[in-house]
Protein backbone atom coordinates (compact mmCIF):
# COMPACT_ATOMS: atom_id res chain seq x y z
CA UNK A 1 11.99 -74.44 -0.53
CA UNK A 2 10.69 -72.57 2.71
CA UNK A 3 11.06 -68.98 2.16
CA UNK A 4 11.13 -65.63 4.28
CA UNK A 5 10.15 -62.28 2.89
CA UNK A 6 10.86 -59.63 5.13
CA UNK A 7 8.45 -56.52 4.24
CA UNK A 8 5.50 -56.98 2.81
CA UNK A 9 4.54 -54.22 0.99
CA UNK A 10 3.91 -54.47 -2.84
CA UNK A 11 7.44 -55.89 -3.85
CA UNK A 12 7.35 -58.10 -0.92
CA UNK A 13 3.73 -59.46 -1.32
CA UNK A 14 3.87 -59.84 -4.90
CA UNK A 15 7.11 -62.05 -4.64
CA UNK A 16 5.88 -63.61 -1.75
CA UNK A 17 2.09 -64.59 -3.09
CA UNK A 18 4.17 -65.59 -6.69
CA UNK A 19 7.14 -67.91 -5.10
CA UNK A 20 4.28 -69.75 -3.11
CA UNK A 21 2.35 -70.22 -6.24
CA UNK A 22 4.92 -71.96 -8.04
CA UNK A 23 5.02 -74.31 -4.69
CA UNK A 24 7.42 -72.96 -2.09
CA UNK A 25 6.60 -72.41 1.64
CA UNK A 26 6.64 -68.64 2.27
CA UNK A 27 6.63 -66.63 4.85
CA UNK A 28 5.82 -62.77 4.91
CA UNK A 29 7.09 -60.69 7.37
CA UNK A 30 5.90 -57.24 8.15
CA UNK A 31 6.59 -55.45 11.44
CA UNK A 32 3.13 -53.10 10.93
CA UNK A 33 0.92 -55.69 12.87
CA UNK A 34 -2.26 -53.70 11.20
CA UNK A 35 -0.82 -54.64 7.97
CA UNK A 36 -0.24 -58.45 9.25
CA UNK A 37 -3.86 -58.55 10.47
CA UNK A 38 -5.47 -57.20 7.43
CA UNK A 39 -3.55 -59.75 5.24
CA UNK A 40 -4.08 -62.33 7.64
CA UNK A 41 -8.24 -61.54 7.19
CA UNK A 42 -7.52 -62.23 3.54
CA UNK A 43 -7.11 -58.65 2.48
CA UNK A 44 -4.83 -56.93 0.76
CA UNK A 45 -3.57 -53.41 1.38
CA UNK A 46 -3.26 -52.09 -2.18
CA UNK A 47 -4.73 -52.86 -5.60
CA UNK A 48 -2.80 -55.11 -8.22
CA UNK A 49 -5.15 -57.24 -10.82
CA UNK A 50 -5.00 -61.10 -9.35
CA UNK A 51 -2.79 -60.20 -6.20
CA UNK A 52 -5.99 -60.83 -3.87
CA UNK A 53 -7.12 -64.52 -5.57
CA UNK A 54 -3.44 -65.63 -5.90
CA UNK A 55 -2.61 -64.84 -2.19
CA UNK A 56 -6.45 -66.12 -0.60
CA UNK A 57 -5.57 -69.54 -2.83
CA UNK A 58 -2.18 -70.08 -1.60
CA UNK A 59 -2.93 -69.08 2.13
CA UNK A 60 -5.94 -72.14 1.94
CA UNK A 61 -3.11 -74.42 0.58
CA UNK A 62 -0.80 -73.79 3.67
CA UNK A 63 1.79 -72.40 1.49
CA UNK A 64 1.84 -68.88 2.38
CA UNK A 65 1.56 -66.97 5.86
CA UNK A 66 2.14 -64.05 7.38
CA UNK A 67 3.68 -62.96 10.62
CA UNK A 68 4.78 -59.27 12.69
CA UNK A 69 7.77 -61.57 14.09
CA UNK A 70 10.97 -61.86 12.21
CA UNK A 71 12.37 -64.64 14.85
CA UNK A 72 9.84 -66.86 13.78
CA UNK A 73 11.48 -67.19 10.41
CA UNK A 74 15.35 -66.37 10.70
CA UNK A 75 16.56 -69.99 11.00
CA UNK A 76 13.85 -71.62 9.43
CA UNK A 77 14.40 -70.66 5.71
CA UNK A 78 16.80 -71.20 2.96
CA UNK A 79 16.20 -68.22 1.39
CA UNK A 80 15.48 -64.58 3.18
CA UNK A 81 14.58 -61.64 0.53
CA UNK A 82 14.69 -58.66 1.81
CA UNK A 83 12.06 -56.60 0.19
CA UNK A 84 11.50 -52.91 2.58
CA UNK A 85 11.28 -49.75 1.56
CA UNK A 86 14.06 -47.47 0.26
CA UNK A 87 12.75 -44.18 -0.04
CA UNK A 88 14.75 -41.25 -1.26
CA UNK A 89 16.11 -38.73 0.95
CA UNK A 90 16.29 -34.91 0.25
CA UNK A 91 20.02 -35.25 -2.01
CA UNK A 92 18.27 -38.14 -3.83
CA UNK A 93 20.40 -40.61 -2.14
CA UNK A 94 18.12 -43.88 -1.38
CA UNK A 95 17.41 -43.97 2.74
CA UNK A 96 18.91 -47.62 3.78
CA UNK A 97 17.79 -47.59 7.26
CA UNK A 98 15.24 -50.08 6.96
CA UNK A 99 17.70 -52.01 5.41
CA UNK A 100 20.49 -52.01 7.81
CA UNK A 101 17.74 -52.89 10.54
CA UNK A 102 16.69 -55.61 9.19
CA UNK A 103 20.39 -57.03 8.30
CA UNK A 104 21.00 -56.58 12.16
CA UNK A 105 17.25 -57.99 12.97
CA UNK A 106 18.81 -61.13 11.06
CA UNK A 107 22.29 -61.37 12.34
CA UNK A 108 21.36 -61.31 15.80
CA UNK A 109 19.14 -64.10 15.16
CA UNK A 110 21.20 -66.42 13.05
CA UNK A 111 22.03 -69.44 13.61
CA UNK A 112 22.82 -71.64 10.66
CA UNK A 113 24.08 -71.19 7.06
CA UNK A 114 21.33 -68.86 4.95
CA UNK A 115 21.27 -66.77 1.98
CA UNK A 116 19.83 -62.79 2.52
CA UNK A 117 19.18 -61.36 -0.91
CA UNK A 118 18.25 -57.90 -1.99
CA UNK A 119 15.16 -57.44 -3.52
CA UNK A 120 14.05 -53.97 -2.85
CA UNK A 121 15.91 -51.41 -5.14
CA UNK A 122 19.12 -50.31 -3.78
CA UNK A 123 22.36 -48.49 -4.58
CA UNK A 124 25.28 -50.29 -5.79
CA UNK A 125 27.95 -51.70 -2.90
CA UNK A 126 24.85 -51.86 -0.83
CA UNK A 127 25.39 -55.56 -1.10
CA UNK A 128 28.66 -55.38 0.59
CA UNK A 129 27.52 -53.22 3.10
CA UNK A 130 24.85 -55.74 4.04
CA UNK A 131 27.10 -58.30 4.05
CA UNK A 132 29.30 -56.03 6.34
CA UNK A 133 26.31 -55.41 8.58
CA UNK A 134 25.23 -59.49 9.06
CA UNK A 135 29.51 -60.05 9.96
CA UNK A 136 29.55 -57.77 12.71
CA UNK A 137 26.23 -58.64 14.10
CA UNK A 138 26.29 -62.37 13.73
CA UNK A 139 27.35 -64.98 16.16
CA UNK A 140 30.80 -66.61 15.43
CA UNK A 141 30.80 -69.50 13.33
CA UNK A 142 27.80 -69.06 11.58
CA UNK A 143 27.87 -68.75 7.83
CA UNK A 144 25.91 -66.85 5.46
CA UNK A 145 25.81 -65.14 1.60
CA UNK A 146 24.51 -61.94 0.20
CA UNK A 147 23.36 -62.01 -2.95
CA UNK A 148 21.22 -59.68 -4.97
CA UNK A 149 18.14 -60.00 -7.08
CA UNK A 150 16.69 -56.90 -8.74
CA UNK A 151 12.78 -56.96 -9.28
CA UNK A 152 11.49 -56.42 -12.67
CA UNK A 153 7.87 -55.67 -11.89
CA UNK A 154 5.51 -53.42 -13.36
CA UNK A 155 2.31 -52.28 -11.38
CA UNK A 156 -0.79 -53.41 -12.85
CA UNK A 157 0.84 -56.41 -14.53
CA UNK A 158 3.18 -57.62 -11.43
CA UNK A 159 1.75 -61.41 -11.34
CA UNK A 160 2.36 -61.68 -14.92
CA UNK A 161 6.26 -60.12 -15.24
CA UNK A 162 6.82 -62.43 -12.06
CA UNK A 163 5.61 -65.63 -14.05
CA UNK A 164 6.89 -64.86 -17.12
CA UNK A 165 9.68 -62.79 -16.89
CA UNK A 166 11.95 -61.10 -19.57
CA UNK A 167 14.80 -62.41 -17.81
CA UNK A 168 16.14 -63.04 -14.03
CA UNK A 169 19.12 -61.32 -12.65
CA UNK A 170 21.20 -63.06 -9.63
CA UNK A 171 24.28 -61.14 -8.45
CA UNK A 172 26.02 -63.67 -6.36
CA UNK A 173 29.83 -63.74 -4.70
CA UNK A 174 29.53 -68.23 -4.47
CA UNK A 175 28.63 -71.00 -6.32
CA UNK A 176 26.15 -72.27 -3.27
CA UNK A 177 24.32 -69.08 -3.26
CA UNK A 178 23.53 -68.87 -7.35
CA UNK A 179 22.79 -73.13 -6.88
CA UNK A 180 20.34 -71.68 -4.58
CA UNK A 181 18.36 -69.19 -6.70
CA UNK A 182 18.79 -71.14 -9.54
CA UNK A 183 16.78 -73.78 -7.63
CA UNK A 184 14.45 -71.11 -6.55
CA UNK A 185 13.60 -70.13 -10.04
CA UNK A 186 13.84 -73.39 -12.12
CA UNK A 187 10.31 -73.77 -12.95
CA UNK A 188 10.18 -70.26 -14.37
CA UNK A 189 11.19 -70.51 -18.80
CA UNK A 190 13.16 -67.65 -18.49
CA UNK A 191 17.04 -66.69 -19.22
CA UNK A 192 18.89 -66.46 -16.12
CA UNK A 193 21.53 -63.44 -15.66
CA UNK A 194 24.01 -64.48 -12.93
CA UNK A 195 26.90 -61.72 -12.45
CA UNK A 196 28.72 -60.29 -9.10
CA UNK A 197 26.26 -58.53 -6.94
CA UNK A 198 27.68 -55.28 -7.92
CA UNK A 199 26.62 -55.71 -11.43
CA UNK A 200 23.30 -56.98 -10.68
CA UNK A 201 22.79 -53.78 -8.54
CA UNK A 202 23.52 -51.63 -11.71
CA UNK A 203 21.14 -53.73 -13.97
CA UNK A 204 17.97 -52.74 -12.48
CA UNK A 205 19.50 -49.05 -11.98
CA UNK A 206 20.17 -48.68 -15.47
CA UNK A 207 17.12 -50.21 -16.38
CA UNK A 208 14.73 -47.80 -14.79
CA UNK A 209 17.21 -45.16 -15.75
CA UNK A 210 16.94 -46.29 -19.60
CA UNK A 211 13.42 -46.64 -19.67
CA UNK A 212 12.68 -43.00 -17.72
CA UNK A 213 15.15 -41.39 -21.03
CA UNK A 214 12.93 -42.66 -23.78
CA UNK A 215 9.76 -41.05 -22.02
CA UNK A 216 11.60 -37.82 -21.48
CA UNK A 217 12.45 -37.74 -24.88
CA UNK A 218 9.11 -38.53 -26.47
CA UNK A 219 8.20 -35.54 -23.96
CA UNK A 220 10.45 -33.34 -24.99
CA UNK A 221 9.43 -34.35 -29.13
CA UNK A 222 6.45 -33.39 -28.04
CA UNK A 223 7.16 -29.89 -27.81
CA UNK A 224 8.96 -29.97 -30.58
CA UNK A 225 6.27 -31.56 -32.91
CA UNK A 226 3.59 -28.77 -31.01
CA UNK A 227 5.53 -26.00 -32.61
CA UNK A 228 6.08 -26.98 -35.95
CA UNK A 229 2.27 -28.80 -35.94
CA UNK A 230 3.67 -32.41 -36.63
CA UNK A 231 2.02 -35.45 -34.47
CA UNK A 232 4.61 -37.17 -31.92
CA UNK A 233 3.30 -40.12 -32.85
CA UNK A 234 3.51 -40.37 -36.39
CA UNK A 235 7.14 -39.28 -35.12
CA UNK A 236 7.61 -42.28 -32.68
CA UNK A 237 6.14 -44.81 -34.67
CA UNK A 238 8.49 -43.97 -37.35
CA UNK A 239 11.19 -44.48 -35.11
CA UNK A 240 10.41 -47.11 -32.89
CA UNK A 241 9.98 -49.54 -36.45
CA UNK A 242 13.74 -49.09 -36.27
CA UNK A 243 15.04 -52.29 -33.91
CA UNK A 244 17.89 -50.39 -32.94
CA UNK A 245 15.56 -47.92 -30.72
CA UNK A 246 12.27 -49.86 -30.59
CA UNK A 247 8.23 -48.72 -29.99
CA UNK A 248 8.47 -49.52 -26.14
CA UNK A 249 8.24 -46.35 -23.81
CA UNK A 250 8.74 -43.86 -26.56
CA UNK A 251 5.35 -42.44 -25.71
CA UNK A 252 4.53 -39.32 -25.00
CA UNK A 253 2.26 -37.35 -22.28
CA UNK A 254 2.53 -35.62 -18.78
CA UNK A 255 5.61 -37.82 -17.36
CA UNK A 256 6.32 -40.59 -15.61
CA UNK A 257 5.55 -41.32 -11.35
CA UNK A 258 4.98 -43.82 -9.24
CA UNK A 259 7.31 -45.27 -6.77
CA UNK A 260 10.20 -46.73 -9.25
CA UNK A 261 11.84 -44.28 -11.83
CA UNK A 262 11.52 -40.76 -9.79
CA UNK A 263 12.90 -42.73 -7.26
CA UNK A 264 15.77 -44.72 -9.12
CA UNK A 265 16.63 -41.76 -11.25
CA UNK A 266 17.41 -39.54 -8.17
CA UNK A 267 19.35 -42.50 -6.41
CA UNK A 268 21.54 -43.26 -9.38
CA UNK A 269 22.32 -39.72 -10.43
CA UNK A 270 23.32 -39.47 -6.53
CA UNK A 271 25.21 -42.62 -6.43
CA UNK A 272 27.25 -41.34 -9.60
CA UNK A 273 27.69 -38.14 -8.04
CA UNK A 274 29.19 -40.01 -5.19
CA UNK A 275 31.13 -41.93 -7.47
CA UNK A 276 32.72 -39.15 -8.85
CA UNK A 277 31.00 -39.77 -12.56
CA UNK A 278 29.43 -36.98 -14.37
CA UNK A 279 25.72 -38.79 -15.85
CA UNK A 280 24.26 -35.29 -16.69
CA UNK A 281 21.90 -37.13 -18.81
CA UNK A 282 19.92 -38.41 -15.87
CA UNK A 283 19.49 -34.96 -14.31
CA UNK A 284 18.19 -33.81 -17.60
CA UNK A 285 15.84 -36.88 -17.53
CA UNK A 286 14.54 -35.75 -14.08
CA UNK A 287 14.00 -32.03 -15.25
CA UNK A 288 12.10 -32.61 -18.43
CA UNK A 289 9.78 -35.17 -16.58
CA UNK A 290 9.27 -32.40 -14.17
CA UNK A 291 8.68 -29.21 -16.36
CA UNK A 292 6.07 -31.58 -18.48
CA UNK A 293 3.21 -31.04 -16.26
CA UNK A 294 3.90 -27.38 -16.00
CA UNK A 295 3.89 -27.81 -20.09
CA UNK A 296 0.28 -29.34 -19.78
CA UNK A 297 -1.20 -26.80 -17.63
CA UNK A 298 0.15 -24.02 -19.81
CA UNK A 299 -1.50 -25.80 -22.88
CA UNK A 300 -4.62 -25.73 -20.91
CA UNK A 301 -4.09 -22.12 -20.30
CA UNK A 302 -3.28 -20.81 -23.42
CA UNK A 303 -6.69 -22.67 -24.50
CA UNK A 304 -8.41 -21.14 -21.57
CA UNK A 305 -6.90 -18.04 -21.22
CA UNK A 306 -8.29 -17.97 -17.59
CA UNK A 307 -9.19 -20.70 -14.71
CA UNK A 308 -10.42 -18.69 -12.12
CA UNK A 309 -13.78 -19.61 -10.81
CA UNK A 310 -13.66 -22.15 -13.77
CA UNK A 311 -14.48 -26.15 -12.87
CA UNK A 312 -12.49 -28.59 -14.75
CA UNK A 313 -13.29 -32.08 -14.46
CA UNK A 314 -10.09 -34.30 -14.34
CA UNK A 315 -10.06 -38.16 -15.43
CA UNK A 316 -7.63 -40.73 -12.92
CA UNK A 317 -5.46 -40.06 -10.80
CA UNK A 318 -3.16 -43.02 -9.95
CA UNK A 319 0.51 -42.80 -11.93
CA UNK A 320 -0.87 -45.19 -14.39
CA UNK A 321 -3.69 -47.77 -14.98
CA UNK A 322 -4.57 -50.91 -12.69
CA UNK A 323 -3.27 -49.89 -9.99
CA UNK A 324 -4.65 -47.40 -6.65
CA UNK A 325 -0.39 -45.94 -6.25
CA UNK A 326 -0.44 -42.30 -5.90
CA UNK A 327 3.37 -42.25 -5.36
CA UNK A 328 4.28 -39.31 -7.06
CA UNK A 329 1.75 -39.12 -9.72
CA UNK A 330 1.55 -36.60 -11.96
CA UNK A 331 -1.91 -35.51 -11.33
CA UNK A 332 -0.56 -34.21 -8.15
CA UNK A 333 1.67 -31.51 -9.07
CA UNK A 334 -1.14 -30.74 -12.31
CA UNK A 335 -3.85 -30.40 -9.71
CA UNK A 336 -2.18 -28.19 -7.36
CA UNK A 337 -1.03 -25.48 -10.22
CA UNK A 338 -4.61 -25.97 -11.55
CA UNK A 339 -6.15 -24.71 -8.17
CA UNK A 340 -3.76 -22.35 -7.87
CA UNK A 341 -4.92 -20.67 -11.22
CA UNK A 342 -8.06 -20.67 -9.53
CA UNK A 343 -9.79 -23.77 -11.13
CA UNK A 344 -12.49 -25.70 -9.05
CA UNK A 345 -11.62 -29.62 -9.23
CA UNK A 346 -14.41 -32.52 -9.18
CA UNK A 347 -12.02 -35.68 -10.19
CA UNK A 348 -12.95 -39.23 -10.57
CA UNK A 349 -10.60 -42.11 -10.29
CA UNK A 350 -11.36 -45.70 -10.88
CA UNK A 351 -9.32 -47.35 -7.82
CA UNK A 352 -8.06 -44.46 -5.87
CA UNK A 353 -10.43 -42.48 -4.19
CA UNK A 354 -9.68 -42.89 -0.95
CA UNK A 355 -6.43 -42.47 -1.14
CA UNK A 356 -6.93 -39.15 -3.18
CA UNK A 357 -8.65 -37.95 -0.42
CA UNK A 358 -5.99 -38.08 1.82
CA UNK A 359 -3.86 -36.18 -1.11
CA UNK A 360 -5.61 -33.30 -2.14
CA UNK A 361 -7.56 -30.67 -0.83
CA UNK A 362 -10.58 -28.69 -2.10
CA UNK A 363 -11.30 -31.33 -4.39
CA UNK A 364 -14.54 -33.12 -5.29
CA UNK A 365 -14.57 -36.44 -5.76
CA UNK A 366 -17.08 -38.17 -7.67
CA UNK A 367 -18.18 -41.70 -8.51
CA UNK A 368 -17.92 -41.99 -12.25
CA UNK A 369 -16.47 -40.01 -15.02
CA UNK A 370 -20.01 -38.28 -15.90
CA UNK A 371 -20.42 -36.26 -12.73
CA UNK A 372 -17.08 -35.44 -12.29
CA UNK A 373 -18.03 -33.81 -16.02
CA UNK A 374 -21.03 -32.23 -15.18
CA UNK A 375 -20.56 -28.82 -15.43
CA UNK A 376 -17.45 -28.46 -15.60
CA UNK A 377 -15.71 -25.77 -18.63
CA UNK A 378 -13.28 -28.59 -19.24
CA UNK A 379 -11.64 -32.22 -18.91
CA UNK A 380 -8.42 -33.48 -18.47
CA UNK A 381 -7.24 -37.17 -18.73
CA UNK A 382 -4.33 -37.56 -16.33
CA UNK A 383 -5.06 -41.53 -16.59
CA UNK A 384 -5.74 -43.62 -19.48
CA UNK A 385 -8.05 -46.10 -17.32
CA UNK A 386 -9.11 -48.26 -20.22
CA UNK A 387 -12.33 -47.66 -18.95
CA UNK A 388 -12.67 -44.20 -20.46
CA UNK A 389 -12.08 -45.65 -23.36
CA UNK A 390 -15.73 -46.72 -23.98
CA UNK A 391 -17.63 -43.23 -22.20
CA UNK A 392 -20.75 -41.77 -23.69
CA UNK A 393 -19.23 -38.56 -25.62
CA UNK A 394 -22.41 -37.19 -26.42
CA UNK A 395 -24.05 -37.65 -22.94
CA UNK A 396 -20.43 -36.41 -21.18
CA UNK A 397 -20.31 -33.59 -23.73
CA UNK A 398 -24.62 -32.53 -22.78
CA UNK A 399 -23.25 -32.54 -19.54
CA UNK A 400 -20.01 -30.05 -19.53
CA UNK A 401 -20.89 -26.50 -19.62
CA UNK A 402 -18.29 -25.80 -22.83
CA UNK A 403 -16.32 -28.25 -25.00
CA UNK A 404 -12.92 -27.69 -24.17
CA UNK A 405 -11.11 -31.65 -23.42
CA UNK A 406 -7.61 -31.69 -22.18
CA UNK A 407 -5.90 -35.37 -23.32
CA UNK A 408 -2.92 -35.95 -21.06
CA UNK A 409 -2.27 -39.65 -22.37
CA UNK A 410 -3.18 -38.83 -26.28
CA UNK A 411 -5.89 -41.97 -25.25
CA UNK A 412 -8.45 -40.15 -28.30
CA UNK A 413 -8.01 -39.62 -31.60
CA UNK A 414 -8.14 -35.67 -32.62
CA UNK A 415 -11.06 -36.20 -35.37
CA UNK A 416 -13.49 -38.52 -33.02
CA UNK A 417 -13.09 -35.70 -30.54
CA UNK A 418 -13.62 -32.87 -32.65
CA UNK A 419 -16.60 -35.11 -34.12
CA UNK A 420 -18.99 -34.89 -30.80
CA UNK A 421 -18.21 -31.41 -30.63
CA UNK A 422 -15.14 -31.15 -28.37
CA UNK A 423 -12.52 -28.50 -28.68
CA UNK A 424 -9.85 -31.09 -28.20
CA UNK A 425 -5.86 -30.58 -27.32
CA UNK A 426 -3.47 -33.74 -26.90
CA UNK A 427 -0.01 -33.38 -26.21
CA UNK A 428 2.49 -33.11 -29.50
CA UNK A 429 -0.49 -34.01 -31.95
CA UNK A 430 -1.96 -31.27 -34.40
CA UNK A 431 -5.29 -29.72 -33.29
């Protein structure tokens, strides 16, 4: 099938470099021209494990291109995803300009039958309002359906949940339009949802939304379990053996970020708000996610008893392993009330350096986890890069001038720690 994505960021690019692997023609669209030219030089803007092979391979076999030019592709798909960006706006309500523009970009250029789907994350009844958009915009006569299909993909193992996918949602209003994604997807062994577009909409809100509560709540356990000096995960294991609630996401640390759940969360607590639907629950989601940073930094306080003039080394970054995404990571807020306490930062990331620089300021940056160590009074892992799972304790701990280690992620084990001599705190696990 010949295939337009229009916005090729990392939603777009992923789908785009994935449905051209399993042998459609695609097209990605992308009205940054820099962006264009970089991926047309066989680069890719961001990290994602296999992203860079998967698109260089199926650019050679003539099965995926890229262009700044959304005429070029209008009437000569099947298929046109739209995958921009949503991004929240100050009442947490999703921003849906880039959206509508496109929808008009598209209507003005129509001219025979074609299916526009939603791919980026978007409120529900956005579908109709797209649908509205293309009607007034399009020339008379010329048919077209809206349909929606909500991404499932996780950073760092995109390519993967693309290929083999827990399921595949299709919110459709005809039988031509779900024959058409059903045709799109048919290679893929996986169950396929197909519901009104409204519902599909809600799926991936209430996904996110789902997920983001069974973090929150292993965070605030956490607290819990640091007061009465029982270990959070003894706790979660115990509960997550139960099929009813399940291990999955019921870990805890310093909170969620990246680009999805903050995101979501704030959109669908807005869109129920809107709605006239009271979901507290999300709101309370939002806030202990939030106040869990300020929880770390006040361990690492009440360790410390005083930061000023103090280095601490910190460990990653990015949101969350195998990936360079700084979108609203945690370390950012953690950093900043770090420095303001006075602390010195040297910080080593495995992926993200230059975008860190951009980020922070006052901050050293180093090239591997030792010197961002070296003399420092303490680490903190804000990251659990596997990578730090094989350091040199001894040789870090020669290097830091005092012991104290600061586990964000609970990546260690309390004894190993405590064996090479490091005055080690985790979050909801006994000392």
């Amino acid at each position: 099938m010949k295939i337009g994505i229009i916005g090729s960021g990392y939603v777009g690019l992923v789908t785009g470099a994935c449905l051209a692997h399993l042998g459609h023609i695609v097209t990605c669209v992308d009205q940054d021209v820099e962006k264009v030219r970089t991926l047309k030089n066989g680069k890719v803007p961001f990290y994602e494990p296999g992203l860079m092979e998967m698109v260089l391979e199926n650019v050679a076999a003539k099965r995926l291109s890229f262009t700044h030019d959304i005429t070029r592709i209008v009437n000569r798909c099947e298929v046109l995803f739209i995958c921009v960006h949503t991004p929240s706006r100050a009442n947490g309500g999703a921003d849906l300009r880039f959206v509508e523009k496109v929808a008009k970009q598209i209507a003005t250029h129509l001219r025979k039958y074609c299916l526009v789907v939603e791919k980026s994350t978007v409120p529900v009844e956005t579908g109709e309002w797209v649908r509205r958009t293309i009607k007034r915009n399009v020339r008379s006569g010329v048919h077209f359906d809206v349909a929606s299909n909500p991404e499932f993909l996780r950073e760092g193992s995109a390519i993967h949940d693309f290929l083999q996918p827990d399921r595949i949602v299709i919110g459709v209003s005809s039988a031509r339009a779900e024959k058409l994604l059903r045709k799109l997807y048919g290679s893929l062994k996986a169950p396929i949802i197909a519901t009104d577009i409204k519902s599909a909409e809600l799926i991936k809100h209430a996904s996110n939304s789902f997920l983001s509560t069974k973090i929150s709540f292993a965070n605030a356990l956490s607290r819990v379990c640091d007061a009465v000096g029982a270990d959070v995960e003894k706790v979660t294991l115990g509960m997550g053996l139960d099929p009813r609630i399940g291990p999955q996401f019921l870990k805890a640390g310093i909170g969620f970020g990246g680009s999805c759940f903050p995101k979501d969360l704030s959109a669908f607590l807005h869109i129920s708000e809107q709605l006239g639907v009271r979901f507290d629950i999300l709101a309370d989601v939002l806030r202990v996610n939030d106040t869990q940073r300020e929880y770390f930094v006040r361990k690492i306080l009440s360790e410390m008893r005083n930061l000023k003039g103090k280095t601490l080394g910190i460990l990653g970054l990015v949101f969350k392993p195998d990936t360079d995404d700084m979108r609203s990571a945690p370390s950012i807020p953690i950093v900043q009330m770090l420095q303001k306490e006075g602390a010195r930062i040297q910080a080593y990331d495995c992926q993200a350096t230059a975008k860190c620089r951009a980020l922070f300021r006052e901050v050293t940056f180093t090239d591997d986890p030792y010197q961002a160590a070296k003399g420092a009074h303490a680490v903190a892992v804000l990251t659990e890069w596997k990578e730090f799972l094989n350091l040199d304790w001894k040789r870090l701990r020669r290097l830091m001038r005092s012991n104290f280690f600061f586990d964000g992620r609970n990546m260690f084990q309390p004894t190993e720690m405590k064996a090479n001599g490091f005055r080690y705190v985790s979050v909801g696990r006994p000392a």
